[in-house]
Protein backbone atom coordinates (compact mmCIF):
# COMPACT_ATOMS: atom_id res chain seq x y z
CA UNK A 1 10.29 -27.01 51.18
CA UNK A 2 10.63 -29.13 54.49
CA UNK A 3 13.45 -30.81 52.85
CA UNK A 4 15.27 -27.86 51.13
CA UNK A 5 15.69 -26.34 54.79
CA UNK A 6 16.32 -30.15 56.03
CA UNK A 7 19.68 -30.00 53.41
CA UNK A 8 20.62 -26.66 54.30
CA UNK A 9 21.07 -27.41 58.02
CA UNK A 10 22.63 -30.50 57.16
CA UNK A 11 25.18 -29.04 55.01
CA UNK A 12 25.63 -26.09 57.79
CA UNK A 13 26.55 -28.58 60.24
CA UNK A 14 29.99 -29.76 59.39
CA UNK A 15 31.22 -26.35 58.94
CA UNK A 16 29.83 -25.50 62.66
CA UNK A 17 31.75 -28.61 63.64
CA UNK A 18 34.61 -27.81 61.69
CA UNK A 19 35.13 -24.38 63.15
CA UNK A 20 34.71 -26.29 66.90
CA UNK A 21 37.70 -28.59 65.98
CA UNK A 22 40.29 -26.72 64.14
CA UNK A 23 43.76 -27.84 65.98
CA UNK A 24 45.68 -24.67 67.97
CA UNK A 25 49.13 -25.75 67.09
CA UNK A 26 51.44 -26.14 70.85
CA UNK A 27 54.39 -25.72 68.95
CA UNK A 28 56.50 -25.56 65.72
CA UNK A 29 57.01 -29.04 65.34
CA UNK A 30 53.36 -30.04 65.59
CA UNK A 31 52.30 -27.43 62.84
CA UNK A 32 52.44 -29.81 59.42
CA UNK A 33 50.99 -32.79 60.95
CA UNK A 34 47.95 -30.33 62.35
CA UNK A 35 47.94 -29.02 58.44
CA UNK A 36 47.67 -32.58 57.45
CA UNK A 37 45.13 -33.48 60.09
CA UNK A 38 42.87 -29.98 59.17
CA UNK A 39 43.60 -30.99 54.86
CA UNK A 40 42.21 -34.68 55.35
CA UNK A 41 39.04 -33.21 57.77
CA UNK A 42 38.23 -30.58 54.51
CA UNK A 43 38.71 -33.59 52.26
CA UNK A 44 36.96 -35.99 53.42
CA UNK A 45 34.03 -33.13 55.07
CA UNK A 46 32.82 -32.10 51.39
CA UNK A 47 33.19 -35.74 49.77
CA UNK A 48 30.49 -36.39 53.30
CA UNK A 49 28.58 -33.12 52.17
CA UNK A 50 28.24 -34.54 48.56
CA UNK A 51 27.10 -37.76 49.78
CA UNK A 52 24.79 -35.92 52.34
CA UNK A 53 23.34 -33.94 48.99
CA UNK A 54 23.06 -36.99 46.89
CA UNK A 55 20.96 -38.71 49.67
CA UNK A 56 17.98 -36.20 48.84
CA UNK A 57 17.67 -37.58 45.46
CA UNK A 58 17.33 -40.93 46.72
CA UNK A 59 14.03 -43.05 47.77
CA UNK A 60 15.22 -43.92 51.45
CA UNK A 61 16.40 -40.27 52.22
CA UNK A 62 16.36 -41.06 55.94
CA UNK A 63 18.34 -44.46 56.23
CA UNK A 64 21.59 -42.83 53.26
CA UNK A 65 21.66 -39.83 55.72
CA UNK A 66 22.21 -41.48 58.72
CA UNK A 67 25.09 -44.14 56.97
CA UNK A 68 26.39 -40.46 55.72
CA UNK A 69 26.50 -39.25 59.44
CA UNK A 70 27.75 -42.17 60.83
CA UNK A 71 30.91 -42.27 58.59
CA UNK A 72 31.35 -38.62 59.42
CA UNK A 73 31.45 -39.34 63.18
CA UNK A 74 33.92 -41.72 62.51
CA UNK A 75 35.87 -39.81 60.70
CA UNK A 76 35.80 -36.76 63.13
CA UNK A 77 36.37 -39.28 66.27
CA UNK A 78 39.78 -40.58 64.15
CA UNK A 79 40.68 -36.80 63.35
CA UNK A 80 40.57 -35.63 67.08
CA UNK A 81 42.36 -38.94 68.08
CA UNK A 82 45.19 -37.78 66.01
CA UNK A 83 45.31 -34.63 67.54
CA UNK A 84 45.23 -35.76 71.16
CA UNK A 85 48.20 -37.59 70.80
CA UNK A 86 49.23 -34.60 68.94
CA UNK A 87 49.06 -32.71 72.11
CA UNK A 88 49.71 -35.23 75.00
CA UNK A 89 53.38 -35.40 72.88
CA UNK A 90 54.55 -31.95 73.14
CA UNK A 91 53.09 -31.55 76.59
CA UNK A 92 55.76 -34.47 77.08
CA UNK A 93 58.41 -31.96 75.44
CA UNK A 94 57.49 -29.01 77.62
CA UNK A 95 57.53 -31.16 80.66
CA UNK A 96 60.76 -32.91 79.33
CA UNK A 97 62.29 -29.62 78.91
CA UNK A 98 60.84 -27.95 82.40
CA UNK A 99 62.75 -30.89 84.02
CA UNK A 100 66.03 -30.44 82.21
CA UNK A 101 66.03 -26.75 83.12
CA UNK A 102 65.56 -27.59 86.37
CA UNK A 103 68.06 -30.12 86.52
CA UNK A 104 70.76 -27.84 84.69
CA UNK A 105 69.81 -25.45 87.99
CA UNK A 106 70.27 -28.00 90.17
CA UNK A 107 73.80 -29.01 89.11
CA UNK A 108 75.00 -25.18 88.71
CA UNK A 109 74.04 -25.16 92.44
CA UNK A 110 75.76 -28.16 93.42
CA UNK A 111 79.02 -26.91 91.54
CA UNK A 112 79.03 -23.89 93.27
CA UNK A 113 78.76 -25.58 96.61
CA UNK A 114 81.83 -27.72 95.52
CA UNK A 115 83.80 -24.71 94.65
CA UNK A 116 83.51 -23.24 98.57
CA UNK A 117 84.67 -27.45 99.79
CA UNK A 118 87.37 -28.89 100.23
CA UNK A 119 88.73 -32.57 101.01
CA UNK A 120 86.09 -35.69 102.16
CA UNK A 121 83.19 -33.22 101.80
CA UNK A 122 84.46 -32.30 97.59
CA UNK A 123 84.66 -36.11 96.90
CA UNK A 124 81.10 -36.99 98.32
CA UNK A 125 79.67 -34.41 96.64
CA UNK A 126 81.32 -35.11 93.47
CA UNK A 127 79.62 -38.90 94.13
CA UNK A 128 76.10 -37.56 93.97
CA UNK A 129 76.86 -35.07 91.58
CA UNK A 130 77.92 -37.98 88.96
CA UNK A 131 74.67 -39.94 90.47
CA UNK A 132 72.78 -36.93 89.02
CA UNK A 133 74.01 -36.87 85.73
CA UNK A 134 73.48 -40.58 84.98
CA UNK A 135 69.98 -39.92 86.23
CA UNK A 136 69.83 -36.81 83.64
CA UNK A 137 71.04 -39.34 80.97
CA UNK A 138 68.49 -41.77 81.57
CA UNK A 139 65.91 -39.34 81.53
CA UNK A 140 66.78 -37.93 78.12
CA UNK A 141 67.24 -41.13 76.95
CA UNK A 142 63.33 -41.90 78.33
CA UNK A 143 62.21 -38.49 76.84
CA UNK A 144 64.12 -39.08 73.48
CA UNK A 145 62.09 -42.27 72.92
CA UNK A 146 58.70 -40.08 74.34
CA UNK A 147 58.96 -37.57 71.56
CA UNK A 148 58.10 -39.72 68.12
CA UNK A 149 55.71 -37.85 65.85
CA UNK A 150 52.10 -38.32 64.66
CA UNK A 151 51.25 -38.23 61.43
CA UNK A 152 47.94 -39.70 60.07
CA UNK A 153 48.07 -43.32 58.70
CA UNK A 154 51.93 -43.58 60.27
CA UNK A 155 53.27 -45.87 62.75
CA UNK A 156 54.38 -44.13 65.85
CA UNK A 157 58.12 -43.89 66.18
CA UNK A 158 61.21 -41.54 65.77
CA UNK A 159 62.53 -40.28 63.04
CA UNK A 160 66.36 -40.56 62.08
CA UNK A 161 66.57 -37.01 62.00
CA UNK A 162 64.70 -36.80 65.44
CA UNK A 163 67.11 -39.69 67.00
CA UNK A 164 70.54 -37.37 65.57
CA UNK A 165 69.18 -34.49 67.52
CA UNK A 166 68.38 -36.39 70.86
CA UNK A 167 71.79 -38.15 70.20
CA UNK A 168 73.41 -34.28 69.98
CA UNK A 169 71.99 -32.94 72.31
CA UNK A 170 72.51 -36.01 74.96
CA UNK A 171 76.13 -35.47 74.13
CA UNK A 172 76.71 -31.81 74.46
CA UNK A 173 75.43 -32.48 77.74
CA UNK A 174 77.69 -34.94 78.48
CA UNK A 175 80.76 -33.23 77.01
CA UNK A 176 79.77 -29.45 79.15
CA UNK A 177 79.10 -31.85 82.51
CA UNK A 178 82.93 -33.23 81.82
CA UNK A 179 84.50 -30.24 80.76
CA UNK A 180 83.18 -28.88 83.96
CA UNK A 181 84.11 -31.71 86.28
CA UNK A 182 87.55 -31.12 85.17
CA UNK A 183 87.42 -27.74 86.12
CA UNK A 184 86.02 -28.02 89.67
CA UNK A 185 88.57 -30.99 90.04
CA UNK A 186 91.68 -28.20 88.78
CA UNK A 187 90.36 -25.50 91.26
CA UNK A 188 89.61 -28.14 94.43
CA UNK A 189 93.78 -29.35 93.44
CA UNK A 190 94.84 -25.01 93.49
CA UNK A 191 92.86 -24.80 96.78
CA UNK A 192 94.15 -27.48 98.60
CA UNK A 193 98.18 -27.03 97.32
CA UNK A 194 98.24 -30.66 96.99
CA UNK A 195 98.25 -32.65 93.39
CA UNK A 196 94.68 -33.87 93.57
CA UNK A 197 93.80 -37.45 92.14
CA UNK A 198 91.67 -36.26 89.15
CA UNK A 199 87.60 -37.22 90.01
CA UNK A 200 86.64 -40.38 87.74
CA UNK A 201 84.74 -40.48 85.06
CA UNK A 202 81.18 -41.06 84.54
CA UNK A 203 80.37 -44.13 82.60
């Protein structure tokens, strides 16, 4: 009887711990590798429940239940591993994209302050303006290389579909910052009556 209730507590135990771990996905592109994380913990939870069952048939009962638990902690400890990276990586996107808000704020500001300049003062500001957007470019370059997935048994790394949408989206940045350089530069030239040298160009 002892050992009936013994099993039944046993085998209520991973589902308790299962419901304490299930993943809250942070985003879209975390959801399939928390589906994969949750499918292997099910898997590999009842083959430990089986093996927990079969220990009750065996002479040394104590000694194939605690090999059983063992292996489960492991596996649980590898599980919530995978998730923590899991997490710490789009907390790197969310802060990645707080900044480039921020940034994109920053430089709509500083345009608009160029538009009311004129002469030395246009040109220095231009300077730190094209200061800003190489340190924009380095940042996305830093966050593009920040962002690889996790997925369980898989080296760490970006995908080639991940790298083509970094590479985009670095681009389109560029392309809008230029697009609007040239304008400033055409309405600083209209201001001033003068045929303004165009501003360079940012490596």
């Amino acid at each position: 009887m002892i050992r009936r209730v013994l099993g039944l507590l046993c085998l209520c135990g991973p589902v308790v711990l299962l419901a304490q771990t299930q993943p809250i996905p942070v985003g879209q592109v975390a959801a399939e590798e928390y589906q994969s994380i949750e499918a292997v913990r099910l898997r590999e939870g009842a083959l430990l429940d089986a093996q927990e069952a079969d220990c009750y048939q065996r002479f040394a009962v104590n000694d194939c239940l605690k090999k059983v638990k063992s292996r489960r902690i492991a596996l649980m400890a590898d599980l919530k591993r995978q998730e923590n990276q899991i997490h710490a990586r789009e907390r790197r996107l969310q802060g990645a994209e707080a900044l480039e808000r921020a940034n994109q704020k920053a430089l709509d500001r500083q345009q608009k302050q160029q538009e009311s300049q004129a002469g030395d003062g246009a040109l220095r500001t231009q300077e730190k303006l094209q200061a800003q957007q190489e340190k924009q470019a380095e940042h996305a370059a830093r966050a593009a290389s920040d962002l690889a997935p996790v997925s369980p048994g898989a080296p760490e790394g970006p995908t080639p579909e991940e790298q083509a949408q970094s590479r985009a989206r670095y681009e389109s940045k560029q392309a809008n910052a230029e697009k609007k350089r040239l304008e400033m530069a055409k309405r600083l030239a209209e201001k001033s009556g003068k045929s303004a040298k165009p501003l360079p160009v940012p490596p």
